[in-house]
N, C-alpha and C. Protein backbone atom coordinates (compact mmCIF):
# COMPACT_ATOMS: atom_id res chain seq x y z
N UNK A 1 45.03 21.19 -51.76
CA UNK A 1 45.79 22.09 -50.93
C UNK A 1 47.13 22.37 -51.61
N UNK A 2 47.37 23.53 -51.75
CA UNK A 2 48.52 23.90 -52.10
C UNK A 2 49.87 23.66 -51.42
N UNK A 3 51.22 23.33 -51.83
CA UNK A 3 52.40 23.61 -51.00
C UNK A 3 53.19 24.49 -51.46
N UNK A 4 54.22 24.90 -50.70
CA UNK A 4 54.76 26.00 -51.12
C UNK A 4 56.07 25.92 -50.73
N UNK A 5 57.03 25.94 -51.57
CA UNK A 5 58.45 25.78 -51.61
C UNK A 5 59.25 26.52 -51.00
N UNK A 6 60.00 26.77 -50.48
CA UNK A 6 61.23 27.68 -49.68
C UNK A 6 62.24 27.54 -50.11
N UNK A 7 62.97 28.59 -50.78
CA UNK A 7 64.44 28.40 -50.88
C UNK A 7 65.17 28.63 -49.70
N UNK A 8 65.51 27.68 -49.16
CA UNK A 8 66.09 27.24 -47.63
C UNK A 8 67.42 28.39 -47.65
N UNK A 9 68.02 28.46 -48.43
CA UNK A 9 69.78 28.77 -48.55
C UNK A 9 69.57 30.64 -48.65
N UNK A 10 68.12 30.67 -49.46
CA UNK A 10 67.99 32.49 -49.40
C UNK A 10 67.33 32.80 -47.94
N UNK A 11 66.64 31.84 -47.19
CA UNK A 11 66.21 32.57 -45.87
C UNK A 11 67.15 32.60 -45.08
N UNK A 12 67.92 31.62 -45.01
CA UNK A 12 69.14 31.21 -44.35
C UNK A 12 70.52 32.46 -44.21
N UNK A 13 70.43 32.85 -45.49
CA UNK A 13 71.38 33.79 -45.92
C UNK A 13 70.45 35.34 -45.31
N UNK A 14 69.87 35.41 -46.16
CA UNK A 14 68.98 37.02 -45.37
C UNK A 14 68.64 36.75 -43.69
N UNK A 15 68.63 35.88 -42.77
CA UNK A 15 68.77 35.74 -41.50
C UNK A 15 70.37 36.15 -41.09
N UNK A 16 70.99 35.29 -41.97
CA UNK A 16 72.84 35.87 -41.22
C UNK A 16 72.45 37.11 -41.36
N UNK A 17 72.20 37.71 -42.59
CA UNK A 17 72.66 39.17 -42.52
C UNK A 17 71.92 40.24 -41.83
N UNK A 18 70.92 39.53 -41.35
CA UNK A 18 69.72 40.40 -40.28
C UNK A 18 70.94 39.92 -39.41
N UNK A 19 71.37 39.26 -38.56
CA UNK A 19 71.79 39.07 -37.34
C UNK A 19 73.05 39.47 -37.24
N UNK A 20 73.65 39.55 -38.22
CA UNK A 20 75.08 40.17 -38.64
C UNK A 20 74.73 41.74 -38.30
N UNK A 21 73.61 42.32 -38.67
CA UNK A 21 73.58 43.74 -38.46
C UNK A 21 73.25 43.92 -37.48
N UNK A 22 72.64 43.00 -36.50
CA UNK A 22 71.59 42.99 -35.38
C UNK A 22 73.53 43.78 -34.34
N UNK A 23 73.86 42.92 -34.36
CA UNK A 23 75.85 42.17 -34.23
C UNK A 23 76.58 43.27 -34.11
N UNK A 24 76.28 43.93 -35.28
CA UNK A 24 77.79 45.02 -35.75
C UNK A 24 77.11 46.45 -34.55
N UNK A 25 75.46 46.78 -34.98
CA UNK A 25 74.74 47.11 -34.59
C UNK A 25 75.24 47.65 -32.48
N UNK A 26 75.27 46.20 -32.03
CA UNK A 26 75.66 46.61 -30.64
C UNK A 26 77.16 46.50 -30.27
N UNK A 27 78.17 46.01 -31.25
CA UNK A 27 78.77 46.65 -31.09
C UNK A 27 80.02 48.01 -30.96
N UNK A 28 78.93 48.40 -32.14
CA UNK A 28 79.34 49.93 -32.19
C UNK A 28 78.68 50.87 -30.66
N UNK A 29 77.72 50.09 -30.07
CA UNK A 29 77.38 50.90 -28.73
C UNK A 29 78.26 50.63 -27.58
N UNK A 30 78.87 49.02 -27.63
CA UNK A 30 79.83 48.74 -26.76
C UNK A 30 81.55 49.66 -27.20
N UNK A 31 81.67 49.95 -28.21
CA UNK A 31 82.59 50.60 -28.59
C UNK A 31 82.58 52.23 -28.03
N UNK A 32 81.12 52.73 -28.28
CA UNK A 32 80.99 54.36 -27.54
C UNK A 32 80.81 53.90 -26.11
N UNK A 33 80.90 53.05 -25.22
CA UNK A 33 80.84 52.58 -24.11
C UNK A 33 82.07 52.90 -23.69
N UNK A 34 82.71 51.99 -24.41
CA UNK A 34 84.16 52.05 -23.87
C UNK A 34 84.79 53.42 -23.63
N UNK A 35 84.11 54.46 -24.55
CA UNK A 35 85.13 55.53 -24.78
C UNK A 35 84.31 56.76 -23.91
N UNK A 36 83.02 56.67 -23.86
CA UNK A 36 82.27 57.36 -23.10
C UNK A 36 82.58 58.04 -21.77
N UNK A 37 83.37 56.60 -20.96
CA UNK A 37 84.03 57.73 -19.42
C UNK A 37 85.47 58.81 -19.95
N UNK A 38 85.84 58.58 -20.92
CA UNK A 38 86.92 59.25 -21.38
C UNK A 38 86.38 60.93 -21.79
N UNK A 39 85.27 60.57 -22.82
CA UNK A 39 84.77 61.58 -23.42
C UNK A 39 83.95 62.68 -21.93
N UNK A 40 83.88 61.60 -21.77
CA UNK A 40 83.01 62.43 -20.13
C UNK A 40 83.89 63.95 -19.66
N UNK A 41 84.67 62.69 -19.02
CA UNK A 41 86.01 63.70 -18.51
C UNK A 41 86.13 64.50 -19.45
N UNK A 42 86.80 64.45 -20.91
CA UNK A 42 87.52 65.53 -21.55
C UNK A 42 86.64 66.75 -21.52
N UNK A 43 85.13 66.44 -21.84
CA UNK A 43 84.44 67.52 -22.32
C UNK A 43 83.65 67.70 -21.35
N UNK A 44 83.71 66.84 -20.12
CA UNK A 44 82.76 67.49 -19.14
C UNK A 44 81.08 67.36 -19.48
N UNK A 45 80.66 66.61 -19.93
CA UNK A 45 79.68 65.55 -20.38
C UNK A 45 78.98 65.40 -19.52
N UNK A 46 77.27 65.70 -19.03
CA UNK A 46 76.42 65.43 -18.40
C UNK A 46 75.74 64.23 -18.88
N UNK A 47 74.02 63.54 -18.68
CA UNK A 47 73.64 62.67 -19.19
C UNK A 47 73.28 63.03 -20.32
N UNK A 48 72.76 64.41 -20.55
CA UNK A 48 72.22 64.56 -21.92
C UNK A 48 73.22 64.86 -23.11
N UNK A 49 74.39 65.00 -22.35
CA UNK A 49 75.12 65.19 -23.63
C UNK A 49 75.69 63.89 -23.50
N UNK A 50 75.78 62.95 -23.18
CA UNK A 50 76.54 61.59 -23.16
C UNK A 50 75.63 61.17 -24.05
N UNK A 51 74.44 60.72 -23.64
CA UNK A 51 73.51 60.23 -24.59
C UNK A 51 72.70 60.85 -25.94
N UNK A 52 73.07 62.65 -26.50
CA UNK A 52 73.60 63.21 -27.77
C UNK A 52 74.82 62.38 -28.13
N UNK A 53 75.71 62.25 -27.65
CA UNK A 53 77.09 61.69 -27.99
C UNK A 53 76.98 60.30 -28.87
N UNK A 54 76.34 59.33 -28.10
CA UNK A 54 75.90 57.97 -28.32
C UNK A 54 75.19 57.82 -29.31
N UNK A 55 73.80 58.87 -29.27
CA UNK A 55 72.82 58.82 -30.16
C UNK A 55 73.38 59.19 -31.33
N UNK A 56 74.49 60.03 -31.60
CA UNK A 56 75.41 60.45 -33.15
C UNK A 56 75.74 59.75 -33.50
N UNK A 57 76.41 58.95 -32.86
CA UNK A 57 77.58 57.62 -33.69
C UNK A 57 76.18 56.67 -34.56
N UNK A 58 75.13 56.41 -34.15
CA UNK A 58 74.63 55.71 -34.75
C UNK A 58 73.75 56.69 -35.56
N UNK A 59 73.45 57.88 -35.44
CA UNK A 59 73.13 58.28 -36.49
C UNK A 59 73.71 58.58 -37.78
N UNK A 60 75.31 58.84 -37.35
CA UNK A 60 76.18 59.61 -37.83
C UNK A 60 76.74 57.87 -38.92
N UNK A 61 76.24 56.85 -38.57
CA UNK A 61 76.37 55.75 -38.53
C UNK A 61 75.79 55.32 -40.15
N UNK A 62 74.36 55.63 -39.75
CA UNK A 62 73.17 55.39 -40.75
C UNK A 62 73.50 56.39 -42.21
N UNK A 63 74.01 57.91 -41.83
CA UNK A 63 73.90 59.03 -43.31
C UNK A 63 75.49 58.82 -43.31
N UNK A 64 76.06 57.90 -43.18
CA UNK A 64 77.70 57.32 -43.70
C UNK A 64 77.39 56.19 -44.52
N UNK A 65 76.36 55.33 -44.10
CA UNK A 65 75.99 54.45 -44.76
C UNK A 65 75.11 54.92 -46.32
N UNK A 66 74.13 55.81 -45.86
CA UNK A 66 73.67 55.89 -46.35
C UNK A 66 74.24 56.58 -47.96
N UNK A 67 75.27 57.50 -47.77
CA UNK A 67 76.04 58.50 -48.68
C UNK A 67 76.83 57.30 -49.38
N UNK A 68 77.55 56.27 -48.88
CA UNK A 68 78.44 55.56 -49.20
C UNK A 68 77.66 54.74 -50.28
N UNK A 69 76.42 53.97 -49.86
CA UNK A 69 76.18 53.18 -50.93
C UNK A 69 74.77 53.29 -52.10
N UNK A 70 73.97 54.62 -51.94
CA UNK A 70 73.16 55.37 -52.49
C UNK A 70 73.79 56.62 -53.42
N UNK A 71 74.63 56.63 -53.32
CA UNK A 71 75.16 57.96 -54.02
C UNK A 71 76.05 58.59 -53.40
């Protein structure tokens, strides 16, 4: 029977950084939370545009990321 070795310190490490993103992840939604009854009011914001609003930041999130460290 075979065994099979684990480098303990690389799963260990690629777990923080899954959970680190899991992390940053919600709270960039608690952040458009916060600002959401504000934005409401200014612009007069129904549900579908609250949740366009929300849904940007994290898209707007991902092709910031994406531009920044791809090219």
């Amino acid at each position: 029977m075979k065994q099979s070795s684990f480098n303990s310190s690389y799963i260990l490490g690629i777990s923080f950084i899954s959970a680190l993103g899991g992390y940053l992840f919600g709270f960039d939604f608690a952040v458009i939370a916060g600002a959401l009854p504000f934005l409401q009011q200014q612009f007069g914001l129904d549900a579908y545009w609250e949740g366009f609003a929300t849904g940007s930041l994290a898209l707007g999130a991902i092709v910031g990321y994406s531009r920044r460290y791809n090219g």
